[in-house]
Protein backbone atom coordinates (compact mmCIF):
# COMPACT_ATOMS: atom_id res chain seq x y z
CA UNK A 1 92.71 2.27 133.67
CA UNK A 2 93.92 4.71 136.46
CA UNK A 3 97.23 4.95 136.81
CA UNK A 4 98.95 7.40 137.81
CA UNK A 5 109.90 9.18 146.89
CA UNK A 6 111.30 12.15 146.30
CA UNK A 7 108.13 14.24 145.40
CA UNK A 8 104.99 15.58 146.67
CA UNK A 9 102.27 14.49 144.85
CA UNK A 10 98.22 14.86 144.60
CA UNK A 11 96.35 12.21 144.74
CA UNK A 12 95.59 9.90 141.80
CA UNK A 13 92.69 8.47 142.51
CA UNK A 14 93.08 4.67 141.34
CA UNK A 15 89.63 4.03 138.75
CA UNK A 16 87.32 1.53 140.54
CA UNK A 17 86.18 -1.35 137.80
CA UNK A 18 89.20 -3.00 137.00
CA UNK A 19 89.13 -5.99 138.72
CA UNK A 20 89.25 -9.33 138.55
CA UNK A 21 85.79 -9.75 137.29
CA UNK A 22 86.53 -7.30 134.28
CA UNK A 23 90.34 -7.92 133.88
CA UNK A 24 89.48 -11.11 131.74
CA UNK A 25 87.45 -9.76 129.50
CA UNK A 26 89.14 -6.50 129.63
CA UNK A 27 90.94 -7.08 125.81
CA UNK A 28 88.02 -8.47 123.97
CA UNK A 29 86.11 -5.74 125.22
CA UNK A 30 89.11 -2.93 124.57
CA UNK A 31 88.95 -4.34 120.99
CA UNK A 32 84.93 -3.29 120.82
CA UNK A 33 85.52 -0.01 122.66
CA UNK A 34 88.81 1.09 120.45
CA UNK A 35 88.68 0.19 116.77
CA UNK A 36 91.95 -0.66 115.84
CA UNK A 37 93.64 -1.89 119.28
CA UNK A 38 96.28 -4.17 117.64
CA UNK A 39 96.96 -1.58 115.53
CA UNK A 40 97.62 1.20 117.74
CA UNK A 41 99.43 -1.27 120.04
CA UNK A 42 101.99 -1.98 116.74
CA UNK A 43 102.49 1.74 116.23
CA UNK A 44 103.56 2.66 119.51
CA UNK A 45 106.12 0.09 119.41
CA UNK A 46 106.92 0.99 116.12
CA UNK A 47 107.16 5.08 116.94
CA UNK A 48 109.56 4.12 120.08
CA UNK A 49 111.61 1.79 118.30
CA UNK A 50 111.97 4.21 115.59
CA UNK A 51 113.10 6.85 118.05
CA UNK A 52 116.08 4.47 119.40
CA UNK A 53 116.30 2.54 116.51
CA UNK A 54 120.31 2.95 117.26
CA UNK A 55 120.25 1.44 120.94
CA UNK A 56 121.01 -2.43 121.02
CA UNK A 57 120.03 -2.12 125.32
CA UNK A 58 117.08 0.19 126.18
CA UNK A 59 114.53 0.40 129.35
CA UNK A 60 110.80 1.50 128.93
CA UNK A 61 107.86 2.69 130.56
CA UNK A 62 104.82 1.91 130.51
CA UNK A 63 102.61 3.78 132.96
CA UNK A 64 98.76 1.63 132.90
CA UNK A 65 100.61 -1.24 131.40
CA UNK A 66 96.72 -2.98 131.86
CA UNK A 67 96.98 -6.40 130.56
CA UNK A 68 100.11 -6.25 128.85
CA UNK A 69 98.56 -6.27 125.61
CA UNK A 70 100.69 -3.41 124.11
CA UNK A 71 104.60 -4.95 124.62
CA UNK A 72 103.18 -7.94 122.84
CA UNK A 73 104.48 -6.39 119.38
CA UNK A 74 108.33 -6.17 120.80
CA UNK A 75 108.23 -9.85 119.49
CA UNK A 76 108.41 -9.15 116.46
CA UNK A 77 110.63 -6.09 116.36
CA UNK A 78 113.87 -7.31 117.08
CA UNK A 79 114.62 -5.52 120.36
CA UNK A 80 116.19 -8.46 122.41
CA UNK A 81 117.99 -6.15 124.74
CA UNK A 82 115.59 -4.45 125.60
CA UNK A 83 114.09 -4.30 128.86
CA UNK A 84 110.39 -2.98 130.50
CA UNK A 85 108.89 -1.32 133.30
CA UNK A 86 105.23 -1.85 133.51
CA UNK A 87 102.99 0.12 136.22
CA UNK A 88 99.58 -0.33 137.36
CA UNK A 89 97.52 -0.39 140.30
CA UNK A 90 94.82 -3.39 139.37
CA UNK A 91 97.04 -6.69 140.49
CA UNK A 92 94.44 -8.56 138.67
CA UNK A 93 95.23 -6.77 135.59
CA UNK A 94 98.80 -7.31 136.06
CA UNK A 95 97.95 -11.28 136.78
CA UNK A 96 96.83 -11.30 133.05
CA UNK A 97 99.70 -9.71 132.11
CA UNK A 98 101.66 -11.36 133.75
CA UNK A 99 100.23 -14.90 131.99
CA UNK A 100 100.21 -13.04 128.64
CA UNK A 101 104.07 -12.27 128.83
CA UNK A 102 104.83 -15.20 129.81
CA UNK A 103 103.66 -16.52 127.04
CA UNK A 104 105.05 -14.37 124.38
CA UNK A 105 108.80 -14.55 125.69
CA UNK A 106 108.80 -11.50 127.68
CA UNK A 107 107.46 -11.85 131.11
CA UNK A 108 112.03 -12.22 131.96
CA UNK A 109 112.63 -9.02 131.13
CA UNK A 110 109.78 -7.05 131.78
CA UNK A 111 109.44 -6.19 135.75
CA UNK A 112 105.85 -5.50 136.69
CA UNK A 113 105.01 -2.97 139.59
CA UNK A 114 101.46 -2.83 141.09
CA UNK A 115 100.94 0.86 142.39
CA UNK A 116 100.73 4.15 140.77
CA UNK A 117 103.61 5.52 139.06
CA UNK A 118 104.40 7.84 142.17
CA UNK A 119 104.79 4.52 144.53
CA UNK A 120 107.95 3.13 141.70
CA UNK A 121 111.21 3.34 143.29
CA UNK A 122 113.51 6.23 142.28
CA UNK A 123 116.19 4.12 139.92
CA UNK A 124 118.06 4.84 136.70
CA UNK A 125 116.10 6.84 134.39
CA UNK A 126 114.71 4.89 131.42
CA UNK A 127 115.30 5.80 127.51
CA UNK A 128 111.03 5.96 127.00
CA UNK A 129 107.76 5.59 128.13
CA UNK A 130 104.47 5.02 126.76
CA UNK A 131 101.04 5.96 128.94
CA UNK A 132 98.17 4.69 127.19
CA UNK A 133 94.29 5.39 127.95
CA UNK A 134 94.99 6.65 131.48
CA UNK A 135 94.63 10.51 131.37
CA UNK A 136 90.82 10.62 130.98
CA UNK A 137 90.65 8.50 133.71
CA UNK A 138 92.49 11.26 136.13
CA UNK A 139 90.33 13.68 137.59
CA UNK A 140 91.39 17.37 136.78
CA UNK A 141 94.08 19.06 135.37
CA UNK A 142 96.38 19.61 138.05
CA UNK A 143 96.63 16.14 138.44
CA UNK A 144 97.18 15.50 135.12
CA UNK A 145 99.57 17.43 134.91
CA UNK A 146 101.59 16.42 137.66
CA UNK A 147 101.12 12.89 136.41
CA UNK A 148 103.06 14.02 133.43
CA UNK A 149 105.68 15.83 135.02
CA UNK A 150 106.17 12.62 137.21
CA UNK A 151 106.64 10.55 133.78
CA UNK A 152 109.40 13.34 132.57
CA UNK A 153 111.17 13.31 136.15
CA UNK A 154 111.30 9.02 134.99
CA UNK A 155 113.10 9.82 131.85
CA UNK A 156 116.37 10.71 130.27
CA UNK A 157 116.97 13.76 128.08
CA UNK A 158 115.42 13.52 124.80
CA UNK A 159 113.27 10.28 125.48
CA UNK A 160 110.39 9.57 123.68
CA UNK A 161 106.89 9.23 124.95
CA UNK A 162 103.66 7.89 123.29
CA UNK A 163 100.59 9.19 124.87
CA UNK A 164 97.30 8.30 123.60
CA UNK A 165 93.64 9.24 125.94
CA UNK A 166 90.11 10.63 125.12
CA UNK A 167 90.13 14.32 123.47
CA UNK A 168 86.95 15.85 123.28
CA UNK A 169 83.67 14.63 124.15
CA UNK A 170 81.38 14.77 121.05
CA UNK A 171 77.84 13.50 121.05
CA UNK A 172 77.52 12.21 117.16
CA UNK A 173 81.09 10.83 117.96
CA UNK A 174 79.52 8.84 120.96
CA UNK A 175 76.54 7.67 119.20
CA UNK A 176 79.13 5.87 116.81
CA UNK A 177 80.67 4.26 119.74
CA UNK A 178 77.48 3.45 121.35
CA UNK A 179 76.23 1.57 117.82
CA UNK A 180 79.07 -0.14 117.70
CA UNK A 181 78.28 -1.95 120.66
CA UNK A 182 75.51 -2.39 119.66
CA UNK A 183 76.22 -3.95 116.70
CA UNK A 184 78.83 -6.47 119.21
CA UNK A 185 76.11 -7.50 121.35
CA UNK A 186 75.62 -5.21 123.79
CA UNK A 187 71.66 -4.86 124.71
CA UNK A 188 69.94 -1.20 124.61
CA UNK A 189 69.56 -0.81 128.32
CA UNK A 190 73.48 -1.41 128.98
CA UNK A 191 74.60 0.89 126.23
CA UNK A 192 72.29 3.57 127.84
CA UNK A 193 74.25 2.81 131.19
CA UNK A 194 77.12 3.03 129.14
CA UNK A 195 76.29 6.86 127.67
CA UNK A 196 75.58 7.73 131.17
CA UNK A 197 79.41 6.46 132.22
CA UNK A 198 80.70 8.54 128.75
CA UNK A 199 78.89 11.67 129.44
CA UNK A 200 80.77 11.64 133.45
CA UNK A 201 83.89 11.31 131.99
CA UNK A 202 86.04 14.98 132.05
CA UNK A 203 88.69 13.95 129.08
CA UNK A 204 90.86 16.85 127.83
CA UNK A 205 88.73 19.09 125.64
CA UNK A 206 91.49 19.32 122.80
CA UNK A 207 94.20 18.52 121.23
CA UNK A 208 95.41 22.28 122.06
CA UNK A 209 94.84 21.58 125.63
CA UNK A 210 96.70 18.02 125.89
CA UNK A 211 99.88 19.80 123.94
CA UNK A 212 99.77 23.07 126.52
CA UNK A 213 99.87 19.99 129.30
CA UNK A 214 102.11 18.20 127.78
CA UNK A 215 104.68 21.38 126.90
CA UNK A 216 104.44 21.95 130.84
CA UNK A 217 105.96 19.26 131.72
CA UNK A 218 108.97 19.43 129.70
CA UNK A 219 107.61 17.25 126.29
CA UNK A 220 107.67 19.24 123.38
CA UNK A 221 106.77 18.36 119.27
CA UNK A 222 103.78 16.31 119.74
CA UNK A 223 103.17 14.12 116.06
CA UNK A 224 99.84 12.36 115.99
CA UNK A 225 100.43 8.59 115.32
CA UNK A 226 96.56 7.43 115.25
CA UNK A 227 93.24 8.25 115.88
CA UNK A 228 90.16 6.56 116.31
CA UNK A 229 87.00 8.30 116.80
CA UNK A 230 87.62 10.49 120.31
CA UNK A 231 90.72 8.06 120.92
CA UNK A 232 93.76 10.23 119.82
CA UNK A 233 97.81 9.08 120.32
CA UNK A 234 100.84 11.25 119.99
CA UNK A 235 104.38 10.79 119.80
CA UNK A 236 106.75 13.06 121.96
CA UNK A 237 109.72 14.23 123.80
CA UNK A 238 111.00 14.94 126.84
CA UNK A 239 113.08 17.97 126.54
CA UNK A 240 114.55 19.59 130.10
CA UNK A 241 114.56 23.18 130.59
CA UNK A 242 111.17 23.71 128.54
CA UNK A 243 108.54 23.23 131.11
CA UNK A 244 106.19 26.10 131.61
């Protein structure tokens, strides 16, 4: 997903392909694409929880909040007062989302925002955020970066953030995506289209180069909290006065 007024800001371009057409299919095909989804989507509720574990009342956000797949875990973790933030600029994303947390219990305290994370109003900063699978998706470092720094300007001293996008792009790493697929379905001439989509994508070359990113804009002690193939989260936090 791309995702991206008191600041100027370069454009985030918003990532065509996430409409209604996909947004339906969007989590059975996330669970082909990322091995492990439910799991990753438990540990980043489990890493932010840990972090406030001492707050009874907390807000969060969550920048690409896609399909709402990954608050689904707050159910079982105890947070009742609690409250969420979720950003993204695909309203048919946010329609399943906003069907899925109904659901669960949490569509009444979860306010959902269709726009970019620039386009939120300016309101009380929140105690964390979590920006999953949306950095690849922005086009060139600047604008990553100033993504990021518009995430820290969101959040209070000493917030966690979980961040998880593409590192790296690495051929034999690719071919095990790509046979994966395969193995789900997917016929030859569509995972060729597919390696063609892969091979356009500009992700962040390293880990070394998301944590010099992530130190400018103020988040500092990055801890890896799961990996799957070139799929890579980290926990963080924001920490004012330590932006390059």
């Amino acid at each position: 997903m791309a995702h991206d007024p008191h600041h100027h800001h370069p454009a985030h371009h918003i990532v065509p392909g996430f409409g209604a057409d996909r947004a339906v299919h969007y989590d059975a095909q996330a669970s082909v694409a990322l091995a492990g989804a439910p799991a990753l989507y438990e540990l980043g509720v489990s890493a932010l929880t840990a972090q406030l574990d001492d707050q009874d009342a907390a807000s969060m956000l969550f920048v690409g909040v896609g399909t709402g797949s990954e608050l689904v875990p707050y159910t079982r973790f105890d947070v009742p007062g609690w409250r969420f933030t979720g950003i993204d600029p695909s309203d048919a994303m946010l329609d399943v989302a906003r069907k899925r947390l109904e659901t669960e219990g949490l569509l009444s305290r979860t306010h959902l925002h269709h726009g970019e994370l620039h386009t939120l109003p300016a309101g009380p900063p929140f105690d964390g955020a979590q920006m999953m699978g949306v950095l690849h998706h922005v086009e060139g470092e600047a604008a990553r970066l100033e993504l990021l720094r518009e995430v820290a300007r969101r959040l209070k001293p000493g917030a966690p953030l979980v961040v998880g996008c593409r590192i790296g792009m690495d051929p034999e790493l690719l071919n095990v995506e790509l046979r994966r697929w395969r193995a789900y379905g997917t016929p030859r001439e569509e995972l060729e289209r597919r390696r063609e989509r892969f091979m356009a994508l500009k992700p962040i070359e390293s880990d070394a180069a998301l944590f010099a990113m992530l130190a400018q804009a103020g988040f500092v002690t990055p801890k890896p909290l799961f990996i799957s193939l070139q799929f890579k989260v980290f926990l963080a936090r924001f920490q004012p006065g330590t932006q390059g």
